[in-house]
C-alpha atoms as a PDB file:
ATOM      1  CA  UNK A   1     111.726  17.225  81.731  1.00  0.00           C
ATOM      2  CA  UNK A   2     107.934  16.086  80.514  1.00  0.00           C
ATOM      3  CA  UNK A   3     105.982  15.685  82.875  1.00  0.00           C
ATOM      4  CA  UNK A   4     102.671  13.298  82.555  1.00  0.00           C
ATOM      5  CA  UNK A   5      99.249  13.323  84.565  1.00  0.00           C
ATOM      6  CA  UNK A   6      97.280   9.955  84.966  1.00  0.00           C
ATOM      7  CA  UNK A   7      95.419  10.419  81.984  1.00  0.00           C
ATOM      8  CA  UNK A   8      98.578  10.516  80.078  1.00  0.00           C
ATOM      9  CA  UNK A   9      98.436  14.213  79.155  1.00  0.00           C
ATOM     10  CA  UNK A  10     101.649  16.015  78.620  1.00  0.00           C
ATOM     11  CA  UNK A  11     102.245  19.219  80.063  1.00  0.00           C
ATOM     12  CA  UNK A  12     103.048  21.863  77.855  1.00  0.00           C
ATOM     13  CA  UNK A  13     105.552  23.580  79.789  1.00  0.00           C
ATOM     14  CA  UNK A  14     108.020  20.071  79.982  1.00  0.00           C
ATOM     15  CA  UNK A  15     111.216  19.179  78.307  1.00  0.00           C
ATOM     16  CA  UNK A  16     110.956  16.530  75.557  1.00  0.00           C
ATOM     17  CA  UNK A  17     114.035  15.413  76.965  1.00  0.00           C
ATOM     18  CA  UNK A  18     113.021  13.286  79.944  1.00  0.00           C
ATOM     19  CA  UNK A  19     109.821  11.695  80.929  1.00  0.00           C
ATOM     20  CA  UNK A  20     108.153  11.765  84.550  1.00  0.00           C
ATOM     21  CA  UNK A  21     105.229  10.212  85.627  1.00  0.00           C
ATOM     22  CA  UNK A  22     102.671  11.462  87.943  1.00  0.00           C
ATOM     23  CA  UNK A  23     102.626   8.735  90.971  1.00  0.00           C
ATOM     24  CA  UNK A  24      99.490   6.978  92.284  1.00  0.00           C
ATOM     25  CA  UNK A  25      97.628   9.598  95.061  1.00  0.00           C
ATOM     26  CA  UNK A  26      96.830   6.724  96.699  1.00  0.00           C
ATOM     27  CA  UNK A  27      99.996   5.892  97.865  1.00  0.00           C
ATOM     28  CA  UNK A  28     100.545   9.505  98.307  1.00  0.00           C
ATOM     29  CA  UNK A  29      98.140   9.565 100.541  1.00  0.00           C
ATOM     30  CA  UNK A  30      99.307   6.617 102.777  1.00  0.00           C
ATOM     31  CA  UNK A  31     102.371   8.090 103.237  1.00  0.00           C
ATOM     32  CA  UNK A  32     101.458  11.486 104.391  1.00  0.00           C
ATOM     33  CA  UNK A  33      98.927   9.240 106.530  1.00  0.00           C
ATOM     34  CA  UNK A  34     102.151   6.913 107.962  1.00  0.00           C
ATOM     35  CA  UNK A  35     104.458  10.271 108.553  1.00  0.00           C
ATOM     36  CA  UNK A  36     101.484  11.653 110.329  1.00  0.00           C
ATOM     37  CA  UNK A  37     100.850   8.925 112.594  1.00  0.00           C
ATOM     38  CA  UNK A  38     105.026   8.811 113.265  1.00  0.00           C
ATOM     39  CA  UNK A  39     104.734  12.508 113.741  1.00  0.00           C
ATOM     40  CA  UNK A  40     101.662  11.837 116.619  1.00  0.00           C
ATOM     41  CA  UNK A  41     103.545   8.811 118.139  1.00  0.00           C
ATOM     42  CA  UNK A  42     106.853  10.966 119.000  1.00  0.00           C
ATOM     43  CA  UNK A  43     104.461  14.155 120.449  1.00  0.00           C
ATOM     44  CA  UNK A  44     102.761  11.629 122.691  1.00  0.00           C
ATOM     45  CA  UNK A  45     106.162  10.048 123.886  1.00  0.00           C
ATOM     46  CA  UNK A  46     107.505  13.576 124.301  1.00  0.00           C
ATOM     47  CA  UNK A  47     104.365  14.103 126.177  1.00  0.00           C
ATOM     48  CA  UNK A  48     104.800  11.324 128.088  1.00  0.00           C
ATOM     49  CA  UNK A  49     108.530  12.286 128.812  1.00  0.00           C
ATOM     50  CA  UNK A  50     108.084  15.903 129.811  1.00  0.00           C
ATOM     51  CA  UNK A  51     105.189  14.887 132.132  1.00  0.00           C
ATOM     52  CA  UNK A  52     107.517  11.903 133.912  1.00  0.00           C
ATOM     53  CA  UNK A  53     110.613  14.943 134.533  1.00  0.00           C
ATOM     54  CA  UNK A  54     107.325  16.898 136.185  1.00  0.00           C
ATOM     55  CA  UNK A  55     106.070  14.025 138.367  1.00  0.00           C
ATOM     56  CA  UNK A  56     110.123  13.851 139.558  1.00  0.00           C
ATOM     57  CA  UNK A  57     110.368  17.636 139.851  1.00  0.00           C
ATOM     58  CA  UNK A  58     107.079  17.722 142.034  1.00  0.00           C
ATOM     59  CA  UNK A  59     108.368  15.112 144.085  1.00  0.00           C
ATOM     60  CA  UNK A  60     111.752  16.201 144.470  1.00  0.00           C
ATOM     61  CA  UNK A  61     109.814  19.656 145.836  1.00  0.00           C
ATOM     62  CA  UNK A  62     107.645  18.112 148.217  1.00  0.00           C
ATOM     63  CA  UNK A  63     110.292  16.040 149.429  1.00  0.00           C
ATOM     64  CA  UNK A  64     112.300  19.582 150.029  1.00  0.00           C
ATOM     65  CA  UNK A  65     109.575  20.829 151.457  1.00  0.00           C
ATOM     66  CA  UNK A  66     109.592  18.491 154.163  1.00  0.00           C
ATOM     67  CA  UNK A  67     112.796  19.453 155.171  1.00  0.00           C
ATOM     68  CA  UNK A  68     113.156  23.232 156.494  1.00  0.00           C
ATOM     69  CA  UNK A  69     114.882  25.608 154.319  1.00  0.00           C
ATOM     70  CA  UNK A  70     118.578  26.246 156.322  1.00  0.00           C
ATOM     71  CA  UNK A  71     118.723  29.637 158.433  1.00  0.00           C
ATOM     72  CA  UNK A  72     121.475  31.094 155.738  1.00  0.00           C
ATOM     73  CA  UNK A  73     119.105  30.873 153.085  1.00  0.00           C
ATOM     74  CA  UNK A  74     117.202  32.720 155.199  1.00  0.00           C
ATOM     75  CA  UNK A  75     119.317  35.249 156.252  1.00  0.00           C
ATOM     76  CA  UNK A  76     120.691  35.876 152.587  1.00  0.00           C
ATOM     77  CA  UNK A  77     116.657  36.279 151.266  1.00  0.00           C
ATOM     78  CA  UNK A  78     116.487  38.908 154.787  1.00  0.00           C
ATOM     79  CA  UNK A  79     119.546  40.932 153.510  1.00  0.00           C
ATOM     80  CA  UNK A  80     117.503  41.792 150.040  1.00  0.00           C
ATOM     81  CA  UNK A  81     114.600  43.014 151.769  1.00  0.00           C
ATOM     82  CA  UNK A  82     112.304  39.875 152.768  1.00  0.00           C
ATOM     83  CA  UNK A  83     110.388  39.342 155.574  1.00  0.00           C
ATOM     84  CA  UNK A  84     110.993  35.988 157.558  1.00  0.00           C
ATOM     85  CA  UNK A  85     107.608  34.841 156.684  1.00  0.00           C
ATOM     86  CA  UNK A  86     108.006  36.037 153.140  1.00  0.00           C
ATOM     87  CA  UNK A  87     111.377  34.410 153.008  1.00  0.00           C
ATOM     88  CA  UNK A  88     110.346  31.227 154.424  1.00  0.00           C
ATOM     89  CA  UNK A  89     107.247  30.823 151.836  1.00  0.00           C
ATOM     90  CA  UNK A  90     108.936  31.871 148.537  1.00  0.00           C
ATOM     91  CA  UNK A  91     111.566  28.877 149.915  1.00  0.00           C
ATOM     92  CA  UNK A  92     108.721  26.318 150.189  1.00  0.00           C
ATOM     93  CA  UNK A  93     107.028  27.326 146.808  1.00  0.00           C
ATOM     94  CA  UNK A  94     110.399  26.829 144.546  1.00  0.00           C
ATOM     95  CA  UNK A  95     111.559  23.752 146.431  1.00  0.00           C
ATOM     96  CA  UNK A  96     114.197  25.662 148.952  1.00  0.00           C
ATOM     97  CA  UNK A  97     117.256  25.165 147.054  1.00  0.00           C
ATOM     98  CA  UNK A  98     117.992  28.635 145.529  1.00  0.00           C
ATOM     99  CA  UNK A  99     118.242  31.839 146.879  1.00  0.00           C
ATOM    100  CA  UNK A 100     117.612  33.677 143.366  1.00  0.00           C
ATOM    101  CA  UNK A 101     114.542  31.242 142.544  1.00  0.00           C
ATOM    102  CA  UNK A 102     113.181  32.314 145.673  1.00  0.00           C
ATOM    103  CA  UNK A 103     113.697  35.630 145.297  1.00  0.00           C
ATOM    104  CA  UNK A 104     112.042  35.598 142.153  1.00  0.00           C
ATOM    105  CA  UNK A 105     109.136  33.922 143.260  1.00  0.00           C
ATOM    106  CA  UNK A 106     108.803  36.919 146.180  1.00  0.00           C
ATOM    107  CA  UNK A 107     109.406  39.845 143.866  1.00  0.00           C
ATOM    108  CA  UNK A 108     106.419  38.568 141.080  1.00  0.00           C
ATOM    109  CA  UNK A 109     103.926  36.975 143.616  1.00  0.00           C
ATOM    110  CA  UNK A 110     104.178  37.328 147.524  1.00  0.00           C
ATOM    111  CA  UNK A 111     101.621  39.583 148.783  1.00  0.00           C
ATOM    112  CA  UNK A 112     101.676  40.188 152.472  1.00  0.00           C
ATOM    113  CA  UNK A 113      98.849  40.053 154.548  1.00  0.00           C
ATOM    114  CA  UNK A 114      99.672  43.065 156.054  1.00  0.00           C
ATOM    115  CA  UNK A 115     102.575  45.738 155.284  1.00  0.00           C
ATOM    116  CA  UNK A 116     103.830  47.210 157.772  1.00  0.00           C
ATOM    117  CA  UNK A 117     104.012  51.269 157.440  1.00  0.00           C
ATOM    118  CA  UNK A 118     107.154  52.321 156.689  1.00  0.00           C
ATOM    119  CA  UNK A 119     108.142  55.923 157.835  1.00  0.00           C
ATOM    120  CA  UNK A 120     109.468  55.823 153.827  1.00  0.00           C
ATOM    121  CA  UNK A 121     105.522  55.854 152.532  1.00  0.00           C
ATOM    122  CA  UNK A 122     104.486  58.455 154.796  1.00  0.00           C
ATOM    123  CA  UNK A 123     104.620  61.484 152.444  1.00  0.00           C
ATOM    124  CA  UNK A 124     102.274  63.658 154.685  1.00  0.00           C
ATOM    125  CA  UNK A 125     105.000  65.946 155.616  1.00  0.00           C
ATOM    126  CA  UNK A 126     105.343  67.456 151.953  1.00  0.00           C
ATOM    127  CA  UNK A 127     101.553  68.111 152.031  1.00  0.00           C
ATOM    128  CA  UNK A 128     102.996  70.816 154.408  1.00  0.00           C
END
Protein backbone atom coordinates (compact mmCIF):
# COMPACT_ATOMS: atom_id res chain seq x y z
CA UNK A 1 0.00 0.00 0.00
CA UNK A 2 1.32 3.83 -0.86
CA UNK A 3 0.24 5.95 1.11
CA UNK A 4 -0.03 9.90 0.09
CA UNK A 5 -0.07 13.17 2.35
CA UNK A 6 -1.96 16.34 1.03
CA UNK A 7 0.90 17.64 -0.63
CA UNK A 8 1.05 14.57 -2.67
CA UNK A 9 4.24 13.16 -1.14
CA UNK A 10 4.68 9.46 -1.11
CA UNK A 11 5.78 7.74 1.81
CA UNK A 12 8.72 5.79 1.54
CA UNK A 13 7.80 2.96 3.56
CA UNK A 14 4.38 2.12 1.10
CA UNK A 15 3.69 -0.57 -1.37
CA UNK A 16 3.68 0.53 -5.04
CA UNK A 17 0.93 -1.74 -5.24
CA UNK A 18 -2.06 0.26 -4.01
CA UNK A 19 -2.65 3.89 -3.56
CA UNK A 20 -4.29 5.65 -0.39
CA UNK A 21 -5.01 9.03 0.10
CA UNK A 22 -4.70 11.04 3.15
CA UNK A 23 -8.48 12.39 3.86
CA UNK A 24 -9.41 16.05 4.45
CA UNK A 25 -8.69 16.91 8.55
CA UNK A 26 -11.43 18.91 8.25
CA UNK A 27 -13.86 16.44 8.01
CA UNK A 28 -11.83 14.52 10.42
CA UNK A 29 -12.35 16.86 12.66
CA UNK A 30 -16.20 17.14 12.38
CA UNK A 31 -16.56 13.79 13.01
CA UNK A 32 -14.61 13.35 16.13
CA UNK A 33 -16.62 16.72 16.94
CA UNK A 34 -20.27 14.81 16.00
CA UNK A 35 -19.14 11.40 18.01
CA UNK A 36 -18.25 13.70 20.81
CA UNK A 37 -21.34 15.53 21.05
CA UNK A 38 -23.32 11.81 20.66
CA UNK A 39 -20.96 10.64 23.31
CA UNK A 40 -22.15 13.92 25.75
CA UNK A 41 -25.86 13.52 24.73
CA UNK A 42 -26.08 9.70 26.03
CA UNK A 43 -23.95 10.72 29.55
CA UNK A 44 -26.50 13.45 30.10
CA UNK A 45 -29.55 11.06 29.39
CA UNK A 46 -27.85 8.46 31.56
CA UNK A 47 -27.56 11.25 33.96
CA UNK A 48 -30.84 12.11 33.68
CA UNK A 49 -31.94 8.37 34.07
CA UNK A 50 -29.92 7.40 37.11
CA UNK A 51 -31.06 10.63 38.87
CA UNK A 52 -35.06 9.82 37.99
CA UNK A 53 -34.45 5.82 39.67
CA UNK A 54 -32.97 8.17 42.79
CA UNK A 55 -35.89 10.63 43.00
CA UNK A 56 -38.19 7.08 43.00
CA UNK A 57 -35.85 5.37 45.45
CA UNK A 58 -36.00 8.50 47.85
CA UNK A 59 -39.55 8.51 47.61
CA UNK A 60 -40.24 5.01 47.88
CA UNK A 61 -38.03 5.50 51.41
CA UNK A 62 -39.83 8.28 52.75
CA UNK A 63 -42.96 6.78 51.91
CA UNK A 64 -41.60 3.57 54.11
CA UNK A 65 -40.67 5.67 56.51
CA UNK A 66 -44.00 6.79 57.19
CA UNK A 67 -45.10 3.55 57.90
CA UNK A 68 -43.45 1.81 61.13
CA UNK A 69 -41.04 -0.88 60.53
CA UNK A 70 -43.17 -4.36 61.72
CA UNK A 71 -42.21 -5.70 65.36
CA UNK A 72 -40.47 -8.99 63.60
CA UNK A 73 -38.12 -6.93 61.90
CA UNK A 74 -37.50 -5.78 65.02
CA UNK A 75 -37.16 -8.64 66.93
CA UNK A 76 -34.91 -10.42 64.20
CA UNK A 77 -32.37 -6.99 64.23
CA UNK A 78 -32.71 -7.63 68.57
CA UNK A 79 -31.59 -11.33 68.19
CA UNK A 80 -28.08 -10.06 66.43
CA UNK A 81 -27.30 -7.77 69.09
CA UNK A 82 -29.29 -4.34 68.43
CA UNK A 83 -30.75 -2.17 70.66
CA UNK A 84 -34.53 -1.24 70.06
CA UNK A 85 -33.58 2.25 69.37
CA UNK A 86 -30.66 1.15 67.27
CA UNK A 87 -32.89 -1.29 65.52
CA UNK A 88 -35.62 1.03 64.90
CA UNK A 89 -33.18 3.83 63.28
CA UNK A 90 -30.97 1.62 61.02
CA UNK A 91 -34.84 0.52 59.76
CA UNK A 92 -35.77 4.16 59.00
CA UNK A 93 -32.35 5.06 57.33
CA UNK A 94 -32.46 2.01 54.61
CA UNK A 95 -36.19 2.32 53.98
CA UNK A 96 -37.38 -0.67 56.55
CA UNK A 97 -37.61 -3.41 54.17
CA UNK A 98 -34.51 -5.58 54.93
CA UNK A 99 -33.24 -6.99 57.85
CA UNK A 100 -29.53 -7.41 56.37
CA UNK A 101 -29.61 -3.69 54.88
CA UNK A 102 -30.36 -2.64 58.22
CA UNK A 103 -28.01 -4.47 59.82
CA UNK A 104 -25.47 -3.18 57.70
CA UNK A 105 -26.30 0.23 58.13
CA UNK A 106 -25.95 -0.45 62.26
CA UNK A 107 -22.68 -2.34 62.11
CA UNK A 108 -20.75 0.70 59.79
CA UNK A 109 -22.57 3.80 61.29
CA UNK A 110 -24.88 3.71 64.48
CA UNK A 111 -23.21 5.24 67.32
CA UNK A 112 -25.13 5.22 70.52
CA UNK A 113 -25.53 8.01 72.62
CA UNK A 114 -24.69 6.17 75.43
CA UNK A 115 -23.38 2.39 75.86
CA UNK A 116 -24.37 0.84 78.41
CA UNK A 117 -21.42 -0.97 80.56
CA UNK A 118 -21.33 -4.32 79.98
CA UNK A 119 -19.91 -6.58 82.84
CA UNK A 120 -17.93 -8.05 79.41
CA UNK A 121 -15.69 -4.55 79.22
CA UNK A 122 -14.96 -4.48 82.75
CA UNK A 123 -11.43 -5.98 82.72
CA UNK A 124 -10.51 -4.54 86.24
CA UNK A 125 -10.47 -7.88 87.78
CA UNK A 126 -7.24 -9.07 85.79
CA UNK A 127 -5.50 -5.86 87.01
CA UNK A 128 -5.64 -8.08 90.18
Amino acid sequence: MRAFSEDGAASPLSAPSEWVRVGDPVLHFEERERERALALEAAAAAAAAETAAAAASSAAAAAAAADPPSEALIAQLQELGLDRRGALRALRETGGGSVAAAADWYFANYTPEEQPARPADDVSWLLG
